[in-house]
C-alpha atoms as a PDB file:
ATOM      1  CA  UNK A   1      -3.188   5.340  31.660  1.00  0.00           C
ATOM      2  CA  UNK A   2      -3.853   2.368  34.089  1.00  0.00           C
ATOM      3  CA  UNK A   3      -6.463  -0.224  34.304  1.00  0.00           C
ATOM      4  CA  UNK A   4      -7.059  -2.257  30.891  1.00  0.00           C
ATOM      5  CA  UNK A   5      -6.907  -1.328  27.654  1.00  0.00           C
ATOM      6  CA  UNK A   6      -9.643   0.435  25.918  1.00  0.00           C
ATOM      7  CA  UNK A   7     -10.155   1.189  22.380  1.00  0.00           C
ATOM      8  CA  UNK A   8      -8.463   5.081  22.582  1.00  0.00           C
ATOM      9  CA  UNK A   9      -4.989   3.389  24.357  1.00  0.00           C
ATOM     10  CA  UNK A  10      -5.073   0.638  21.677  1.00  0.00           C
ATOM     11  CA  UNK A  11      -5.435   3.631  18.641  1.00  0.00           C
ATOM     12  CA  UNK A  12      -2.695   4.914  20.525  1.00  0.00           C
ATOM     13  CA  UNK A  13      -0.226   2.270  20.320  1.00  0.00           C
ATOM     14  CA  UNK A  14      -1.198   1.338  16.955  1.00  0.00           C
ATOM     15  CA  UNK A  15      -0.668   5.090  15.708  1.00  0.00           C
ATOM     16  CA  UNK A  16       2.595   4.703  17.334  1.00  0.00           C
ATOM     17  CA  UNK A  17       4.106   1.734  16.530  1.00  0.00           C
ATOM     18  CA  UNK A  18       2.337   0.669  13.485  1.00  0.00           C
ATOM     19  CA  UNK A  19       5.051   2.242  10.848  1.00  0.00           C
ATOM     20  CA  UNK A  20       8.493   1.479  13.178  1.00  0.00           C
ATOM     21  CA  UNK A  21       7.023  -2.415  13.667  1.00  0.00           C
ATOM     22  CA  UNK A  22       6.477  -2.594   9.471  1.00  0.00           C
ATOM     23  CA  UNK A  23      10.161  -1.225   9.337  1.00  0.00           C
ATOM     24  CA  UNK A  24      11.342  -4.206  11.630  1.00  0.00           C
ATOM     25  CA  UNK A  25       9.913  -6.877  10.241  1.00  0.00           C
ATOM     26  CA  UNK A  26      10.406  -5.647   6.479  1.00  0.00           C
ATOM     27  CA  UNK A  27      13.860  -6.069   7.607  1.00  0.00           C
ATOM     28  CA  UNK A  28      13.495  -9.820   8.502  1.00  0.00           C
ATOM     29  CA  UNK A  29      10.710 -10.662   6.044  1.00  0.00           C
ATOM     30  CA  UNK A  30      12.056  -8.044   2.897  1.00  0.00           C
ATOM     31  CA  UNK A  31       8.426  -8.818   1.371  1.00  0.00           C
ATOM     32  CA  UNK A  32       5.843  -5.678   2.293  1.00  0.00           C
ATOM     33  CA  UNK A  33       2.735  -7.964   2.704  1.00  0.00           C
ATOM     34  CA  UNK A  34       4.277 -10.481   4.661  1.00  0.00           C
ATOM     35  CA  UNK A  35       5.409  -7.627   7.090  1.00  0.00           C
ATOM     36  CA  UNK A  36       1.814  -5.717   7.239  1.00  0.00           C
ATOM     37  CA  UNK A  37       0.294  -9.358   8.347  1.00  0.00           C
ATOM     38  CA  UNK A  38       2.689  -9.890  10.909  1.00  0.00           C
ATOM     39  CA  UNK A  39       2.428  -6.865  12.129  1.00  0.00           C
ATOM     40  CA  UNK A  40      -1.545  -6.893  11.830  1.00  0.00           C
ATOM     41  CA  UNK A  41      -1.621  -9.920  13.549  1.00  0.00           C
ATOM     42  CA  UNK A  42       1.061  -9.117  16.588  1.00  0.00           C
ATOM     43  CA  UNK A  43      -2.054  -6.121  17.187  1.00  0.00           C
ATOM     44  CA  UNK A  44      -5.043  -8.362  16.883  1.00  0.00           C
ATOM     45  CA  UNK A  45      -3.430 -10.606  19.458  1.00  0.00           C
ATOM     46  CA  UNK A  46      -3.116  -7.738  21.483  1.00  0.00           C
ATOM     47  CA  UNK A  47      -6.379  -6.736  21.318  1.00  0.00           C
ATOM     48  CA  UNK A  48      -7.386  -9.939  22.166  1.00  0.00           C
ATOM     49  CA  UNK A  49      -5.786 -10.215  25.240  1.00  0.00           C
ATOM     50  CA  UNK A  50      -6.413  -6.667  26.225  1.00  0.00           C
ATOM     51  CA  UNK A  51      -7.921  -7.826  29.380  1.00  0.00           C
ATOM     52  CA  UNK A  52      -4.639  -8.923  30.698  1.00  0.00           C
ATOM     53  CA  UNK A  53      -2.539  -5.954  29.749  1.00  0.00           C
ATOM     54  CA  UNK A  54      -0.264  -4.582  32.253  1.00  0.00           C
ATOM     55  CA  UNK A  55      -0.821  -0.384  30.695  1.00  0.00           C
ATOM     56  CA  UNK A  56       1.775   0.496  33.262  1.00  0.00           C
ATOM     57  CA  UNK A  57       4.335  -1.799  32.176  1.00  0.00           C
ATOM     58  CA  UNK A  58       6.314  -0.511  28.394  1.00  0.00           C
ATOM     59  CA  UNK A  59       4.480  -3.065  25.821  1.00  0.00           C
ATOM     60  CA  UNK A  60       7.275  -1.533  23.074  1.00  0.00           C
ATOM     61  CA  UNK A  61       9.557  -4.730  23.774  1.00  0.00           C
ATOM     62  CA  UNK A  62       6.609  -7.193  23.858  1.00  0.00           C
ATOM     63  CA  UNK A  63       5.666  -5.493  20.413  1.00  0.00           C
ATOM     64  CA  UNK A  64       8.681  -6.170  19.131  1.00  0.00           C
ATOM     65  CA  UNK A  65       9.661  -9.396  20.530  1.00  0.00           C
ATOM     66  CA  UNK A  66       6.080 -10.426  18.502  1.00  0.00           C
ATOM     67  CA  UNK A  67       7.133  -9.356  15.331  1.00  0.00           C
ATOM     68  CA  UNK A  68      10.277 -10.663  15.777  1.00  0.00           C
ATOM     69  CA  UNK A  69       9.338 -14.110  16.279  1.00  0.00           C
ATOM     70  CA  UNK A  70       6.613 -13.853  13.967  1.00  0.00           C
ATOM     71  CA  UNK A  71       8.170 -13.229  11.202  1.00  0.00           C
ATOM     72  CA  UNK A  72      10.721 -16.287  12.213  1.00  0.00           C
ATOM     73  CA  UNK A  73       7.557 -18.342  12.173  1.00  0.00           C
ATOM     74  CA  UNK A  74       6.784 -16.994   8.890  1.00  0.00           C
ATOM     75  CA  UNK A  75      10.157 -18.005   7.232  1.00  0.00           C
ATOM     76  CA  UNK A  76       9.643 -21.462   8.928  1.00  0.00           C
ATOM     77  CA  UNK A  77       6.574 -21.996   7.719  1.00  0.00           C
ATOM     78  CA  UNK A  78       7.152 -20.566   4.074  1.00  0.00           C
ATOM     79  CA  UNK A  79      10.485 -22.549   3.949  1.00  0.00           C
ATOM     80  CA  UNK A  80      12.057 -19.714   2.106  1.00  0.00           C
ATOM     81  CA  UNK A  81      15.347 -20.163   3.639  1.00  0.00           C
ATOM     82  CA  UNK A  82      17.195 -24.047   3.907  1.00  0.00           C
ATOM     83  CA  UNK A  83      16.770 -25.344   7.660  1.00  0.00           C
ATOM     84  CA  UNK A  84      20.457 -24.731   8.769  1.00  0.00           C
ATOM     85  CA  UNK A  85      19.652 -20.671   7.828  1.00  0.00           C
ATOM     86  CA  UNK A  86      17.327 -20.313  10.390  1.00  0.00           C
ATOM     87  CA  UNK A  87      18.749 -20.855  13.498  1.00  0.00           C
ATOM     88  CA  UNK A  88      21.686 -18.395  12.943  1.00  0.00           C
ATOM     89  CA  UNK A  89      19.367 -15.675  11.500  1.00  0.00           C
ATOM     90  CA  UNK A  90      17.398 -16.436  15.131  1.00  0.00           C
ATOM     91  CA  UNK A  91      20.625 -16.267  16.957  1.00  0.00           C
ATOM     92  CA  UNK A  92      22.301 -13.446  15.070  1.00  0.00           C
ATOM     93  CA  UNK A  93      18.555 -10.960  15.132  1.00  0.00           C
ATOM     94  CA  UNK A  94      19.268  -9.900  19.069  1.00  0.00           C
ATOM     95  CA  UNK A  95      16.124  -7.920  18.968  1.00  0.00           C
ATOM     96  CA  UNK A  96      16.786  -5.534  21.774  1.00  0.00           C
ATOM     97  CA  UNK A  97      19.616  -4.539  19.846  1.00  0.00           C
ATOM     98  CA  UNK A  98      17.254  -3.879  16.638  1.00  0.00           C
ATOM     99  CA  UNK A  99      14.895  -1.273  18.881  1.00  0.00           C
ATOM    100  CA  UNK A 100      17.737   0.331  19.977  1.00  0.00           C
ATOM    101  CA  UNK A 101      19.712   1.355  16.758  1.00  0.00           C
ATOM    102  CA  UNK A 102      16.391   2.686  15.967  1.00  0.00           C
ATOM    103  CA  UNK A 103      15.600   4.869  18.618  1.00  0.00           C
ATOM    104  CA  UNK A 104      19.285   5.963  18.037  1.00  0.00           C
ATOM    105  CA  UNK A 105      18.795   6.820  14.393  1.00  0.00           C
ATOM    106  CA  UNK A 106      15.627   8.317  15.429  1.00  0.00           C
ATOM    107  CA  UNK A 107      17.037  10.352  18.297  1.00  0.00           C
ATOM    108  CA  UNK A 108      20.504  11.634  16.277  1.00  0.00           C
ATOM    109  CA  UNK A 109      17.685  12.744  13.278  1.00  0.00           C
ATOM    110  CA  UNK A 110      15.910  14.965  16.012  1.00  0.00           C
ATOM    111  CA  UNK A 111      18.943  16.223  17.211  1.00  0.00           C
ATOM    112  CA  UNK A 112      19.858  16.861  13.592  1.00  0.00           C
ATOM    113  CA  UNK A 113      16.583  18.319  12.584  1.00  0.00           C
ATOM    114  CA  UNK A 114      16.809  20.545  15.958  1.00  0.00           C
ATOM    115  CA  UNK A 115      20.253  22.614  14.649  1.00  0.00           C
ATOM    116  CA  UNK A 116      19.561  26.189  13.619  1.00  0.00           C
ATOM    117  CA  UNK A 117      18.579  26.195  10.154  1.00  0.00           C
ATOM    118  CA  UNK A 118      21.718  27.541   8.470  1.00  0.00           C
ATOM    119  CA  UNK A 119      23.904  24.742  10.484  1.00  0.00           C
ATOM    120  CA  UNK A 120      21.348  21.817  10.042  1.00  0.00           C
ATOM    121  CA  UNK A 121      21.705  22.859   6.437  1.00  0.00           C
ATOM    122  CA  UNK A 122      26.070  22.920   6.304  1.00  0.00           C
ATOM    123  CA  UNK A 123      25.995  19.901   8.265  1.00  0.00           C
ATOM    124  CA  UNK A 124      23.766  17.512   5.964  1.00  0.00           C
ATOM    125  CA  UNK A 125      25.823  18.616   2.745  1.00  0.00           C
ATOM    126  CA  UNK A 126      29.112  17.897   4.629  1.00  0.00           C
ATOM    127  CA  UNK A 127      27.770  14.780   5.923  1.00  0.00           C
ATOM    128  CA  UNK A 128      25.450  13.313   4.342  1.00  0.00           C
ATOM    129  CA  UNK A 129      25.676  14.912   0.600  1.00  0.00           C
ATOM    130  CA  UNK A 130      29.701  14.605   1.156  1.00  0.00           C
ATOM    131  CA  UNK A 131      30.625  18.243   0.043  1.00  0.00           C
ATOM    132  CA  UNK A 132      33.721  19.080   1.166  1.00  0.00           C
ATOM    133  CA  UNK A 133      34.069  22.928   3.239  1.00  0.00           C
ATOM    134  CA  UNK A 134      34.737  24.222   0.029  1.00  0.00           C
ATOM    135  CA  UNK A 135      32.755  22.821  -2.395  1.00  0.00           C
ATOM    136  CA  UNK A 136      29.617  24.090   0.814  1.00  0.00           C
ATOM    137  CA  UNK A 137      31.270  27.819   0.836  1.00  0.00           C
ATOM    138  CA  UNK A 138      30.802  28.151  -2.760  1.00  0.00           C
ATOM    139  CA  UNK A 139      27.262  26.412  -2.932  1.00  0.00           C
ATOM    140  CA  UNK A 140      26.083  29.140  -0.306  1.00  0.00           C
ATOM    141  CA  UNK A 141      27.475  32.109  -1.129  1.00  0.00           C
ATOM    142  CA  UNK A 142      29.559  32.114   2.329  1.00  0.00           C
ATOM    143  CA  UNK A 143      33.167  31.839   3.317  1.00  0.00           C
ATOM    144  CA  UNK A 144      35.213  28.835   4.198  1.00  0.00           C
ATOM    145  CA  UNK A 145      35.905  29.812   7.572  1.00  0.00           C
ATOM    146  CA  UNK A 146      31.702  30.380   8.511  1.00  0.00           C
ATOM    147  CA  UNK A 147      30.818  26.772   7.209  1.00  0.00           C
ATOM    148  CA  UNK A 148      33.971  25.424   9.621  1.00  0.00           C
ATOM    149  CA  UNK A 149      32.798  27.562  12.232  1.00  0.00           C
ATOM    150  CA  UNK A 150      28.587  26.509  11.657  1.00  0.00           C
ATOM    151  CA  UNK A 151      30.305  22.780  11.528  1.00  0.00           C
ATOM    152  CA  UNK A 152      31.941  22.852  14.801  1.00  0.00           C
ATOM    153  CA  UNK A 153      28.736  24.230  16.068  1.00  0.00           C
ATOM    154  CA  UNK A 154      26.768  21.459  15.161  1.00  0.00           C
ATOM    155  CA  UNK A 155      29.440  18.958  16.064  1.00  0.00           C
ATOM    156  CA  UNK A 156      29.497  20.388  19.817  1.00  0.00           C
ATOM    157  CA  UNK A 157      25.547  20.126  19.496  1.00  0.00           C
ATOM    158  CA  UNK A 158      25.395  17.085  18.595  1.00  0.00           C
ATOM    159  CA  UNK A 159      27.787  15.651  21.518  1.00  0.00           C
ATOM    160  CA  UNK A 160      26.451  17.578  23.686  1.00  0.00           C
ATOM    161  CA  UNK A 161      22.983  16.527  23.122  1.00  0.00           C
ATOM    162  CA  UNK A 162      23.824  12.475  22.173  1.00  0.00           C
ATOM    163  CA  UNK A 163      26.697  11.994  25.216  1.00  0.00           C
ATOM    164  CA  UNK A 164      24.400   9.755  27.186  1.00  0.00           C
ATOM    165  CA  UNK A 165      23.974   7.641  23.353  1.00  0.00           C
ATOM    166  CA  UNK A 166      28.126   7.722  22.702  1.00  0.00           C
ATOM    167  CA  UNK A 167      28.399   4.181  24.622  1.00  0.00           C
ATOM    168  CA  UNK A 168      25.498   2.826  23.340  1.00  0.00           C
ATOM    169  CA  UNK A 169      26.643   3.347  19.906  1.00  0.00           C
ATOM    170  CA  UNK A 170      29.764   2.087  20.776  1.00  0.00           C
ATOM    171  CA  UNK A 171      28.833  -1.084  22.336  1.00  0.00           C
ATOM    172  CA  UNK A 172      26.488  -1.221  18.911  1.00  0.00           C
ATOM    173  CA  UNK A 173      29.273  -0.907  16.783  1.00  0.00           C
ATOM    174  CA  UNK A 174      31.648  -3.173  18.505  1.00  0.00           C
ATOM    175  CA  UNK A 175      28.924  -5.934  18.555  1.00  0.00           C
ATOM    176  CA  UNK A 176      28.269  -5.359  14.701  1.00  0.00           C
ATOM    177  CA  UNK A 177      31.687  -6.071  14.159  1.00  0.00           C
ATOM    178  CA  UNK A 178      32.178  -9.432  15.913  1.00  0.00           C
END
């Protein structure tokens, strides 16, 4: 879509972004409302300046950016915080880093929700339920050895399909510790 925006690209953006931009700055703001204004407003400003959007350019950092220092200006502004708070939250909220361990926990979710049924299944109560191999076997009906084979299945899946993500999660995780 080039040119300026028109209503259709706007729905577009709004149906895209709307939910994942609430997420963000519920994270900054905690309170709901103060979250669906910011984000309300970051789109009426876009709207507003329609004229001068670049459609070929990504506007998902601009989006972001906006909330971002929004909802700074919001904690400002309501004082909820003492002064010397707000400058390290500012410094510490790197907000490229923010979009990206969400696209991450979005992508490894598809990846998850893309396993064959039986493995997808295995591999959330190992994982995320914490069942031991056992504890799974018995649960299903199905010997120990199937739910280490279905395991290593999904394992091999999941590297194979999230290689290109393995850095970027480590870089995340060694920046999360500092």
């Amino acid at each position: 879509m080039g040119g300026t925006m028109d209503s259709s690209a706007f729905e577009e953006l709004f149906r895209t972004y709307f939910t994942p931009l609430m997420a963000f700055a519920r994270k900054i703001l905690v309170d709901e409302d103060d979250a669906r204004e910011v984000v309300q407003k970051v789109f009426i400003s876009l709207w507003e300046k329609r004229e001068r959007v670049d459609l070929t350019s990504s506007l998902k950092p601009y989006l972001f950016t906006s909330v971002h220092n929004r909802s700074l200006n919001v904690i400002r502004d309501r004082k909820k915080f003492s002064e010397e708070e707000i400058p390290d939250m500012a410094g510490d909220w790197d907000v490229s880093a923010q979009i990206e361990t969400m696209e991450l926990e979005q992508k490894i979710r598809e990846v998850i929700d893309s396993l064959p049924e039986k493995c997808r299944q295995i591999f959330e109560l190992n994982r995320f339920d914490g069942l031991k191999y056992s504890e799974i076997a018995s649960q299903l009906d199905i010997s120990v050895k199937t739910v280490e084979n279905q395991m290593s299945k999904a394992l091999k899946i999941l590297r194979e399909k999230l290689a290109k993500y393995m850095m970027l999660l480590l870089w995340l995780v060694l920046n999360t510790l500092n």
